[in-house]
C-alpha atoms as a PDB file:
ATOM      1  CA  UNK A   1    -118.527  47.517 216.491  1.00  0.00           C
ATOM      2  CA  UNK A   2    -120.254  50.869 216.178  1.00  0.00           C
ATOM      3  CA  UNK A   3    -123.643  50.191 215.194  1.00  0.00           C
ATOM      4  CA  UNK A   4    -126.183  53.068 213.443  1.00  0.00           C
ATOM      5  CA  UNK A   5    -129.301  53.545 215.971  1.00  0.00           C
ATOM      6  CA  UNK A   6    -132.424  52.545 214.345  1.00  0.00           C
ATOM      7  CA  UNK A   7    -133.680  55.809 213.089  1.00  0.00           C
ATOM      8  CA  UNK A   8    -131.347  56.903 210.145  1.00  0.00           C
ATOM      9  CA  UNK A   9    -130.944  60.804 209.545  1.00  0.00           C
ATOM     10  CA  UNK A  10    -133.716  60.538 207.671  1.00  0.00           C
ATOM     11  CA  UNK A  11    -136.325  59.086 210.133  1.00  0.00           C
ATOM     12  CA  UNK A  12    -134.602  61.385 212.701  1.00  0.00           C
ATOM     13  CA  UNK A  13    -136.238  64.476 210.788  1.00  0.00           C
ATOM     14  CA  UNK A  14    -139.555  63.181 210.455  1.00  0.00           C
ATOM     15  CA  UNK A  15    -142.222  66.276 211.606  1.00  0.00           C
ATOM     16  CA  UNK A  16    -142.567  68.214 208.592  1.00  0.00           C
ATOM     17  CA  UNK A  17    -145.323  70.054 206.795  1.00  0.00           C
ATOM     18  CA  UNK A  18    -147.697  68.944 204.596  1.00  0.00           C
ATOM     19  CA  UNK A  19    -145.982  70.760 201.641  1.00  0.00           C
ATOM     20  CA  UNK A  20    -142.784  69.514 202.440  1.00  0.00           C
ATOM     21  CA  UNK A  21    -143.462  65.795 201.447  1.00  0.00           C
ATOM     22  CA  UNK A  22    -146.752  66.307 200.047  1.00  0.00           C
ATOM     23  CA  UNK A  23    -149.968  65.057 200.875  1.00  0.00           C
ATOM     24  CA  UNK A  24    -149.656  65.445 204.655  1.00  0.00           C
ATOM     25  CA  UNK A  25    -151.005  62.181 206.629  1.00  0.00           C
ATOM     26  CA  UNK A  26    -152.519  60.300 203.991  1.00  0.00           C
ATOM     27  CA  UNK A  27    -149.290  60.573 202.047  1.00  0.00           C
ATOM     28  CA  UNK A  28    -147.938  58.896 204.819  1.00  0.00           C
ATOM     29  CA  UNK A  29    -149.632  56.102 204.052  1.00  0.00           C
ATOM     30  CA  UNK A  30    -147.992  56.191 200.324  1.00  0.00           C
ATOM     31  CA  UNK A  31    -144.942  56.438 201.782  1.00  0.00           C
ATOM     32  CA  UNK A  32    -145.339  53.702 204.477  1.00  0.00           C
ATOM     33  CA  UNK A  33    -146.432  51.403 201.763  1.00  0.00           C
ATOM     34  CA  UNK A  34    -143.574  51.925 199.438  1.00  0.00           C
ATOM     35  CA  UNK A  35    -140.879  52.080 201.993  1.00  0.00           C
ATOM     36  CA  UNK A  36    -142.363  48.706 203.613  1.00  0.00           C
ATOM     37  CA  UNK A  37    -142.232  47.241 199.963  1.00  0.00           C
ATOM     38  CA  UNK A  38    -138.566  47.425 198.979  1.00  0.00           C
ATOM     39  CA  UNK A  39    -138.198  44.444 200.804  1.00  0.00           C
ATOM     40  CA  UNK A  40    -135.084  42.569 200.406  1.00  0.00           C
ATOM     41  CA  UNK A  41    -135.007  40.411 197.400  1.00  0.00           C
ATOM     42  CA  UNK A  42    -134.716  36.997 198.245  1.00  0.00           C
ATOM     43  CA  UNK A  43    -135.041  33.456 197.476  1.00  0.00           C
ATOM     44  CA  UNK A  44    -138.577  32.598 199.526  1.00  0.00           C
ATOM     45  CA  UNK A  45    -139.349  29.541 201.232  1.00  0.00           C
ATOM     46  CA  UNK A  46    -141.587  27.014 200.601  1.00  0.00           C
ATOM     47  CA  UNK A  47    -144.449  28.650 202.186  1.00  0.00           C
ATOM     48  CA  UNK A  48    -144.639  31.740 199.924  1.00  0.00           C
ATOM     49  CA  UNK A  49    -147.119  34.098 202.316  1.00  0.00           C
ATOM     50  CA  UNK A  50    -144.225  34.068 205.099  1.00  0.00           C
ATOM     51  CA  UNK A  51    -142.237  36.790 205.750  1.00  0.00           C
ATOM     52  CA  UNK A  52    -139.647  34.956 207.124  1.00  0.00           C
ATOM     53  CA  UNK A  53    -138.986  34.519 203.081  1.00  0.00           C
ATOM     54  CA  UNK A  54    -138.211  38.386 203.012  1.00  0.00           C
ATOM     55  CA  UNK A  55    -135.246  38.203 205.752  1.00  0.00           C
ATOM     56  CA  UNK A  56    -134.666  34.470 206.552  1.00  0.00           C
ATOM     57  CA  UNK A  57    -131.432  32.641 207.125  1.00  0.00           C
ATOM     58  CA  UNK A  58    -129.887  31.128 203.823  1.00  0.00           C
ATOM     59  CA  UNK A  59    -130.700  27.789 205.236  1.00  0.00           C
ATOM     60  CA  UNK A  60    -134.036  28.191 204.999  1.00  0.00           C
ATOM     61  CA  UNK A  61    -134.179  29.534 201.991  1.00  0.00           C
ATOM     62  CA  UNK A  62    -132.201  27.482 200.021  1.00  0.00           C
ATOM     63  CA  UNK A  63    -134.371  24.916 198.659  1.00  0.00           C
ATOM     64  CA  UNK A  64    -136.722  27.573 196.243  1.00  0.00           C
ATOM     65  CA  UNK A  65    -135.116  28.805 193.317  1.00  0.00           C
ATOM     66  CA  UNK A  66    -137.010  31.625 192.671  1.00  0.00           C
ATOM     67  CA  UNK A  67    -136.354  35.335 193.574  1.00  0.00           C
ATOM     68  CA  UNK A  68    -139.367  37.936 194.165  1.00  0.00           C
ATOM     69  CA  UNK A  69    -139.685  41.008 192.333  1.00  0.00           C
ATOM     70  CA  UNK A  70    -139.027  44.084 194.179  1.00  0.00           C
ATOM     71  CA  UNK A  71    -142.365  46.846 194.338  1.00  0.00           C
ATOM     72  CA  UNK A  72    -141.009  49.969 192.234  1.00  0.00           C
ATOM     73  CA  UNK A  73    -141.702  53.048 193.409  1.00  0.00           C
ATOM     74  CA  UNK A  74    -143.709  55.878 191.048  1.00  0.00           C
ATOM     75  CA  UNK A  75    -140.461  57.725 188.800  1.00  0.00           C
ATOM     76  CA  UNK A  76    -138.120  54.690 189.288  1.00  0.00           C
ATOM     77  CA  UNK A  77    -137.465  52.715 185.921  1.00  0.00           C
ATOM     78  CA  UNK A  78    -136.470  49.136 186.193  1.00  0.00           C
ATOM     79  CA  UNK A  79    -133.944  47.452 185.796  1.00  0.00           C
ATOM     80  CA  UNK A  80    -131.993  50.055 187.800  1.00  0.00           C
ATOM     81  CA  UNK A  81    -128.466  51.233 187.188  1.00  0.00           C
ATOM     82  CA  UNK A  82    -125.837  49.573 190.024  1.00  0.00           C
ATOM     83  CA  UNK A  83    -122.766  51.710 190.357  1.00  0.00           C
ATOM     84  CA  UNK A  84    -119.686  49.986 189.414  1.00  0.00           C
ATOM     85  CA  UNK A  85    -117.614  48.452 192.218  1.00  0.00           C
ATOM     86  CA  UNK A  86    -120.996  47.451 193.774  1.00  0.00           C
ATOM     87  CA  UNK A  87    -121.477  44.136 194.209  1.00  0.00           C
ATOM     88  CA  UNK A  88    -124.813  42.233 194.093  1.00  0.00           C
ATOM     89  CA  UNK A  89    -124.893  41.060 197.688  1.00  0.00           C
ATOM     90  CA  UNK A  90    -124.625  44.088 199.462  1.00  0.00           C
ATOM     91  CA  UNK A  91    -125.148  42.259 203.059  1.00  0.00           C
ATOM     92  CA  UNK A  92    -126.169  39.643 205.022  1.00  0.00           C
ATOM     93  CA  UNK A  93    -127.889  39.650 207.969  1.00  0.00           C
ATOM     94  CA  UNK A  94    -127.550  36.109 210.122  1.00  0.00           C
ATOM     95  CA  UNK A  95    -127.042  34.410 206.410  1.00  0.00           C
ATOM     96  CA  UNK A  96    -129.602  36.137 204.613  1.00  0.00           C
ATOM     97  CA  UNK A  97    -129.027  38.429 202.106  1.00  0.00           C
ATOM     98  CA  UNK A  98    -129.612  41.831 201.009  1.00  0.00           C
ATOM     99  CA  UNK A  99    -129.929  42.687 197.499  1.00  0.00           C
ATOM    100  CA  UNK A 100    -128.234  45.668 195.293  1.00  0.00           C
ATOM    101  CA  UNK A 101    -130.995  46.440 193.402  1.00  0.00           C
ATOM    102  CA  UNK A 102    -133.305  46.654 196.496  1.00  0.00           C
ATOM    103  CA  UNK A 103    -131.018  48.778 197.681  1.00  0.00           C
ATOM    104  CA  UNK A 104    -130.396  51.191 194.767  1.00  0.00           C
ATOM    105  CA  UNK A 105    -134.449  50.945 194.717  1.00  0.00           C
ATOM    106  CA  UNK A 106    -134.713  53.037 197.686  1.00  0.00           C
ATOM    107  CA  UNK A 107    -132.101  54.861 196.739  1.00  0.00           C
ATOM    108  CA  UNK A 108    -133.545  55.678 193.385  1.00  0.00           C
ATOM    109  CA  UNK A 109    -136.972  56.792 195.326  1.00  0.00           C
ATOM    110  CA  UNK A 110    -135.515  58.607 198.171  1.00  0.00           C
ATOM    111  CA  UNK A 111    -134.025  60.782 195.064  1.00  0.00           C
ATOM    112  CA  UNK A 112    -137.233  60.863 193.357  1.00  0.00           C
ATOM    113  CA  UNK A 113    -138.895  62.338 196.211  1.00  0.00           C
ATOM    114  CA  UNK A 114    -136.346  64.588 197.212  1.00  0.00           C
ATOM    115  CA  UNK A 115    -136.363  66.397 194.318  1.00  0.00           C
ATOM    116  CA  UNK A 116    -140.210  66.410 194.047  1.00  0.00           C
ATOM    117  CA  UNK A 117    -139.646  68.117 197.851  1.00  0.00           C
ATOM    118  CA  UNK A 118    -137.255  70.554 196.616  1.00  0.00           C
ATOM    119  CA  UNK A 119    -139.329  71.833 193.601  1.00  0.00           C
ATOM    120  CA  UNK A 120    -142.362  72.134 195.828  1.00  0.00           C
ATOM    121  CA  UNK A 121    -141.226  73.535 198.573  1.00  0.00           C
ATOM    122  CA  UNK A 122    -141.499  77.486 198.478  1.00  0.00           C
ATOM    123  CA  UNK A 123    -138.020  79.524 198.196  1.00  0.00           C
ATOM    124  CA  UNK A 124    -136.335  79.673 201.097  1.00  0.00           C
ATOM    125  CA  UNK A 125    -139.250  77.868 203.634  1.00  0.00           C
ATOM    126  CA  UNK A 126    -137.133  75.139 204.523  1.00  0.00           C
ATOM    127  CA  UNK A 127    -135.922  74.346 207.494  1.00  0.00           C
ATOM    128  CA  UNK A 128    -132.186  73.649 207.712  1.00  0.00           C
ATOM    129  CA  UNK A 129    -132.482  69.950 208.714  1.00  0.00           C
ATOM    130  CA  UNK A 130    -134.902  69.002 206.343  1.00  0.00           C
ATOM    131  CA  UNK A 131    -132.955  71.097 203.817  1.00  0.00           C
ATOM    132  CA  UNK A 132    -129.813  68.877 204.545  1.00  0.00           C
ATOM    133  CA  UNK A 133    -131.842  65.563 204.343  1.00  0.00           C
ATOM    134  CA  UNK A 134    -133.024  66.745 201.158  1.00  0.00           C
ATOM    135  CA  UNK A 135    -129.607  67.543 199.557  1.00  0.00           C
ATOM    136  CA  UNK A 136    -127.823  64.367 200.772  1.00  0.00           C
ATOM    137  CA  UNK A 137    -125.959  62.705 198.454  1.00  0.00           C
ATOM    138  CA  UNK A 138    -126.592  59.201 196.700  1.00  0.00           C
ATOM    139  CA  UNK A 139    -123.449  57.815 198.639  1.00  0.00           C
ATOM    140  CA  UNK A 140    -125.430  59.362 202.324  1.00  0.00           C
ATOM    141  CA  UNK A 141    -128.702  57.723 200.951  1.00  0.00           C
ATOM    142  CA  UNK A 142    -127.032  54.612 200.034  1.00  0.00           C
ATOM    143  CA  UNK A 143    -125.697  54.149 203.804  1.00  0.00           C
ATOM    144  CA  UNK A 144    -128.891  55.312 205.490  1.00  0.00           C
ATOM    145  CA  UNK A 145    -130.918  52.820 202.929  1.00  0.00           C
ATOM    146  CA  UNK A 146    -128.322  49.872 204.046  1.00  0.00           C
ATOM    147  CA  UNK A 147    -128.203  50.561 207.500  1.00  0.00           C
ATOM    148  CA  UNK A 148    -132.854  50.281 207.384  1.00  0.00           C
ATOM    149  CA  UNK A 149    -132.598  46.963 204.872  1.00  0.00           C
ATOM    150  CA  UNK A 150    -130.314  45.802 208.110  1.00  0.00           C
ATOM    151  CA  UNK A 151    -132.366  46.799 210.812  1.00  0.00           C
ATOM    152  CA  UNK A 152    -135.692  45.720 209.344  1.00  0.00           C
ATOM    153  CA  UNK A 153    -134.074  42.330 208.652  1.00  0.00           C
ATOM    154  CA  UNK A 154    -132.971  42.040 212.001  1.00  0.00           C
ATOM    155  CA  UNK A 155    -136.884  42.827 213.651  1.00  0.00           C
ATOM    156  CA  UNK A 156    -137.782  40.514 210.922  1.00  0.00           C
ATOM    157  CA  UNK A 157    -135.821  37.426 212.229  1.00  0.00           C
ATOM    158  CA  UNK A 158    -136.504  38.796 215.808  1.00  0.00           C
ATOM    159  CA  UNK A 159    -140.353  38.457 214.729  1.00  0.00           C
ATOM    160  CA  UNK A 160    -140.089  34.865 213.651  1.00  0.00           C
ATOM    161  CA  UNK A 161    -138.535  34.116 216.521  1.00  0.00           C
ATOM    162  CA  UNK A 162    -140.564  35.483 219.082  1.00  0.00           C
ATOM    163  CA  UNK A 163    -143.671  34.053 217.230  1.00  0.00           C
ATOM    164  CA  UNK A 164    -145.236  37.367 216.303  1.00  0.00           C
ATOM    165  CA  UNK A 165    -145.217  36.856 212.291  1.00  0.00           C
ATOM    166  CA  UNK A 166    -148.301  38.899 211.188  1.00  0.00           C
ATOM    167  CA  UNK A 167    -150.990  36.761 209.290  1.00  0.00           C
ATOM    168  CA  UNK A 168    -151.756  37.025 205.481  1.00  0.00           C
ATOM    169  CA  UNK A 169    -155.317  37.774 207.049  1.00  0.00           C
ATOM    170  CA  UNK A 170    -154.139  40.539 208.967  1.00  0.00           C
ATOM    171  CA  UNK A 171    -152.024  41.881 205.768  1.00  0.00           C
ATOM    172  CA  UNK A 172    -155.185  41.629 203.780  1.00  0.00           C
ATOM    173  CA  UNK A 173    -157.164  43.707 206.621  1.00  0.00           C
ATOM    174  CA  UNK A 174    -154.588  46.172 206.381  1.00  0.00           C
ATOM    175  CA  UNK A 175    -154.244  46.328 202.384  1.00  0.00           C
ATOM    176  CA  UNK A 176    -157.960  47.028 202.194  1.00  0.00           C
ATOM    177  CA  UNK A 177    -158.262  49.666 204.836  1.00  0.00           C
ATOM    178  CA  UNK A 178    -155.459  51.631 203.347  1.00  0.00           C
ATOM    179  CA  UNK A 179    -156.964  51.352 199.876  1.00  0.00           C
ATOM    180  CA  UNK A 180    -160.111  52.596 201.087  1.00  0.00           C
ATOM    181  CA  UNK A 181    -158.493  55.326 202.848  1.00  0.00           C
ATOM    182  CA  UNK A 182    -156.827  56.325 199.306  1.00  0.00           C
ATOM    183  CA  UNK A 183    -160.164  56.209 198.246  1.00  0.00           C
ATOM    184  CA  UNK A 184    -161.932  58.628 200.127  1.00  0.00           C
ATOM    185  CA  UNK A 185    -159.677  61.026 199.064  1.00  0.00           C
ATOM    186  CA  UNK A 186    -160.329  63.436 196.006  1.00  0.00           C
ATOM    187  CA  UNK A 187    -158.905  62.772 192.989  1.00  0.00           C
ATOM    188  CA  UNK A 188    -156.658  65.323 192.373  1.00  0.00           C
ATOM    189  CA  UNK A 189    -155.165  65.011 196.340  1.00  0.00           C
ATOM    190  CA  UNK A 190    -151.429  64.466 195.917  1.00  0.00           C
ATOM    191  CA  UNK A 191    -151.507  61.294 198.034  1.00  0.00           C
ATOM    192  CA  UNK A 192    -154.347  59.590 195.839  1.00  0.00           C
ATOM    193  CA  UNK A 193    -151.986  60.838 192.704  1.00  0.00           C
ATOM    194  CA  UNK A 194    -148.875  58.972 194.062  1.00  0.00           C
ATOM    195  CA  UNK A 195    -150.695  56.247 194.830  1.00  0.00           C
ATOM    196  CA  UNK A 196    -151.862  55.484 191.503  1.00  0.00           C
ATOM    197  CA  UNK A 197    -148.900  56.554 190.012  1.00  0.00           C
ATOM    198  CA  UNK A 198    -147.514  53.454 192.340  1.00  0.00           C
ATOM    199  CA  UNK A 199    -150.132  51.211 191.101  1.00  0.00           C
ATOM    200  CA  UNK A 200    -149.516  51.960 187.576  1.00  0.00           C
ATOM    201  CA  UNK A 201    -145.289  51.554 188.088  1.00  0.00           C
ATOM    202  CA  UNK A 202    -145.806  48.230 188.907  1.00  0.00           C
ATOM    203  CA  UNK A 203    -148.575  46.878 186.661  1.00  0.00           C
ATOM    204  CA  UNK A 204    -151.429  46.837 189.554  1.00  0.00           C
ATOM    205  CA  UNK A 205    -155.121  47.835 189.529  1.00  0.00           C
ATOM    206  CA  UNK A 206    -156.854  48.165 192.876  1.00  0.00           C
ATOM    207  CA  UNK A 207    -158.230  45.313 193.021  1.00  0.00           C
ATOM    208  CA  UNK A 208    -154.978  43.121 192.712  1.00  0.00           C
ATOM    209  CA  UNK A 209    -153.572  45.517 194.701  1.00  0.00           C
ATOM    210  CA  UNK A 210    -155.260  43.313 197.532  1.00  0.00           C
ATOM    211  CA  UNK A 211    -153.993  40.478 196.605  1.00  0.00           C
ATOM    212  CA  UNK A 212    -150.596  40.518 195.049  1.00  0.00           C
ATOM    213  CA  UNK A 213    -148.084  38.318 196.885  1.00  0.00           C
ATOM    214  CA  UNK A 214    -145.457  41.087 196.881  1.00  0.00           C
ATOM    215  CA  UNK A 215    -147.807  43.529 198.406  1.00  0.00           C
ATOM    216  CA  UNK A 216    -149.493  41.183 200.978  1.00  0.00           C
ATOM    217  CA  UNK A 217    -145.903  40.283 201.615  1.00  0.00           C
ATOM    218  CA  UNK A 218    -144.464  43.977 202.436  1.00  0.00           C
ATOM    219  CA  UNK A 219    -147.650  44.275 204.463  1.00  0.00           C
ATOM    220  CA  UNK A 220    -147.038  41.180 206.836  1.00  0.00           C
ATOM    221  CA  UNK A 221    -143.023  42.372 207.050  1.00  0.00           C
ATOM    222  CA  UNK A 222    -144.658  46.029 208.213  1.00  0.00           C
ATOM    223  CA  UNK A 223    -147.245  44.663 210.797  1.00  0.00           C
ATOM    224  CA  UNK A 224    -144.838  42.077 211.850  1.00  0.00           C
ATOM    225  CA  UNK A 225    -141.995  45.048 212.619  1.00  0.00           C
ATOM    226  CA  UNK A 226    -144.503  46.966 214.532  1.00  0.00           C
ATOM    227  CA  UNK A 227    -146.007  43.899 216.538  1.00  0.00           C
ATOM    228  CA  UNK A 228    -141.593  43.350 217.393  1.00  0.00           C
ATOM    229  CA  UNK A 229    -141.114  47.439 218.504  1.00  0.00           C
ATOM    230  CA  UNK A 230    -144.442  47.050 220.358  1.00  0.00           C
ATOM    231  CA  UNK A 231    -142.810  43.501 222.058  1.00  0.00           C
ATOM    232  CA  UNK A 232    -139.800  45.574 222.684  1.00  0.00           C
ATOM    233  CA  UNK A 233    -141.763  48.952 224.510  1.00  0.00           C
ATOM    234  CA  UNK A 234    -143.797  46.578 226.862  1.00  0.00           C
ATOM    235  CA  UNK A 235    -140.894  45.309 228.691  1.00  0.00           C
ATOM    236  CA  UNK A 236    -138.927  48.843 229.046  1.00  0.00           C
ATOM    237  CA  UNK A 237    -138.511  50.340 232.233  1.00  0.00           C
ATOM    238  CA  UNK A 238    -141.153  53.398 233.107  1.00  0.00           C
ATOM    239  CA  UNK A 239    -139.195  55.925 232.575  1.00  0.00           C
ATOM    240  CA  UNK A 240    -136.998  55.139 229.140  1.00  0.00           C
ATOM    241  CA  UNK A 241    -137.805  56.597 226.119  1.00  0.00           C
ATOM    242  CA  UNK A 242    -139.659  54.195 223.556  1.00  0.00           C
ATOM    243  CA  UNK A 243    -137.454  55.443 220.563  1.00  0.00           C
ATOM    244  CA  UNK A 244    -134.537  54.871 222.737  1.00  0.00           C
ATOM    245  CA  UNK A 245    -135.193  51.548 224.152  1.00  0.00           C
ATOM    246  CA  UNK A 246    -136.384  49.949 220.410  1.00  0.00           C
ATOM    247  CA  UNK A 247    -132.812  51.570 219.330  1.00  0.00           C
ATOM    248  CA  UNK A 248    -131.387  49.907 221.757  1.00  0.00           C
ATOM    249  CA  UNK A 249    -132.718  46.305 221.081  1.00  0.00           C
ATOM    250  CA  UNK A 250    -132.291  46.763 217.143  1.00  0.00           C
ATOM    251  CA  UNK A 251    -128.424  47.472 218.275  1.00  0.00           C
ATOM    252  CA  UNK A 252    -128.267  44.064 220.533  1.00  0.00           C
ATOM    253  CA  UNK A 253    -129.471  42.322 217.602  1.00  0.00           C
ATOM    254  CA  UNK A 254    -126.807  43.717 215.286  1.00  0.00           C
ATOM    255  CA  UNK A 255    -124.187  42.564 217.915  1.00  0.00           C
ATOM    256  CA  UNK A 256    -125.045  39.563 218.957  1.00  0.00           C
ATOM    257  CA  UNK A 257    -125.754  38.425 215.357  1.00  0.00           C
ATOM    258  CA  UNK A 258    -123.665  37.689 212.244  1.00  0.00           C
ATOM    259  CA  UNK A 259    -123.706  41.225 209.683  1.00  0.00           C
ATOM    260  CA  UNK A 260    -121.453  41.428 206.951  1.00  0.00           C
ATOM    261  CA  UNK A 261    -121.474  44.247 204.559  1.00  0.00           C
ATOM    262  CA  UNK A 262    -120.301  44.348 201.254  1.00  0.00           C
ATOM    263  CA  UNK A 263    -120.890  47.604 199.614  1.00  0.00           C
ATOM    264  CA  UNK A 264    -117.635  49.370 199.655  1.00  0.00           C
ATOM    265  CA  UNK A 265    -116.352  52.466 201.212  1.00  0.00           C
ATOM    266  CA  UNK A 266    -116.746  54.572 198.069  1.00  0.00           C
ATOM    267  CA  UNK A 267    -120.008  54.058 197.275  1.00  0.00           C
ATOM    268  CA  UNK A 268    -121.187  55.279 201.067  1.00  0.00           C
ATOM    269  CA  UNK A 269    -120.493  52.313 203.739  1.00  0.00           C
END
């Protein structure tokens, strides 16, 4: 089975200008947060605060009957739109599964901020690359989204397993020091206007902004991701490559475990 390396085209372009995805570092942080909240919509266990509840087996899973909200990100209406011909369950990943409308949520914001990119960006400064990331098509995005929802779900599981599930504390820490990073910033700095342009998309102030479930959630599935790549670094050999060695793993995982995908060819699989 040919399975995508861990950095879709997308991640694979990453050093840009300021301009080109606006707001420079601190954007970053927008972006980091949004991304890391389009977790998979799922039926949670019964300890809510887990993040095994974003990417768990369907096992454990089964006994709630509730599904959590996916974060929206700032130009994205809900409900969204699903194409026809694609189905709700998109994947599964070791028997949990991955949502449509998560997926055409990233989709849906990867648009948004392409075309924010595009208008921006002054005629003719783009690089080719980014240029070609910027004018892939829905069917492209739709694959690269899949392909992330898969891999994150994977480091997810491989978090649970290994024991290093980040703590609602540590969530919390990191909600609040983002937040205060936002605001330092001026008012009128892009990143501080996408952020509350965020906030007001999905019915948040900044104060429950540190302690909404979903957010606290997406926060615990970040650090807990990071806490699995850092796992994975420690034990490479001296001379690999970081990138190269997490890619690696993330691709073990996919073999060694049980994917299924559902979204059809025609729609970008």
């Amino acid at each position: 089975m040919n399975v995508p390396s861990l950095g879709s085209r997308l991640q694979s372009r990453l050093p840009i200008k300021r301009w080109q995805l606006v707001g420079g570092v601190a954007f970053i942080v927008v972006v980091v947060l949004i991304v890391s909240l389009f977790v998979l919509r799922q039926r949670p266990p019964a300890n809510p605060a887990s993040t095994q509840g974003l990417c768990a087996p369907t096992a454990t899973a089964s006994a709630a009957a509730t599904v959590t909200v996916g974060m929206v990100p700032p130009g994205v209406t809900q409900p969204v739109t699903l194409p026809p011909g694609e189905p709700q369950v998109v994947a599964t990943v070791n028997g949990a599964s991955l949502y449509a409308e998560d997926l055409e949520l990233r989709v849906a914001g990867a648009l948004a901020n392409h075309k924010q990119a595009l208008q921006q960006a002054p005629p003719g400064g783009l690089p080719p690359n980014l240029l070609a990331t910027l004018q892939e098509t829905p069917n492209q995005m739709r694959h690269d989204a899949l392909t992330q929802m898969i891999q994150e779900c994977l480091l997810l599981q491989e978090g649970n397993r290994l024991g290093l599930t980040a703590s609602r504390s540590a969530a919390q820490a990191m909600a609040r020091q983002q937040l205060q990073l936002i605001q330092s910033l001026p008012a009128s700095d892009q990143a501080r206007v996408s952020f509350e342009a965020y906030l007001h998309a999905n019915q948040l102030t900044e104060q429950t902004f540190l302690t909404d479930p979903r957010i606290l959630s997406g926060y615990r599935a970040t650090l807990t991701m990071v806490a699995v790549k850092q796992h994975i670094v420690k034990g490479l050999p001296p001379n690999e490559s970081p990138t190269a060695g997490v890619n690696a793993y993330v691709q073990q995982l996919w073999q060694r475990g049980t994917v299924h995908v559902y979204l059809p060819a025609q729609l970008g699989w």
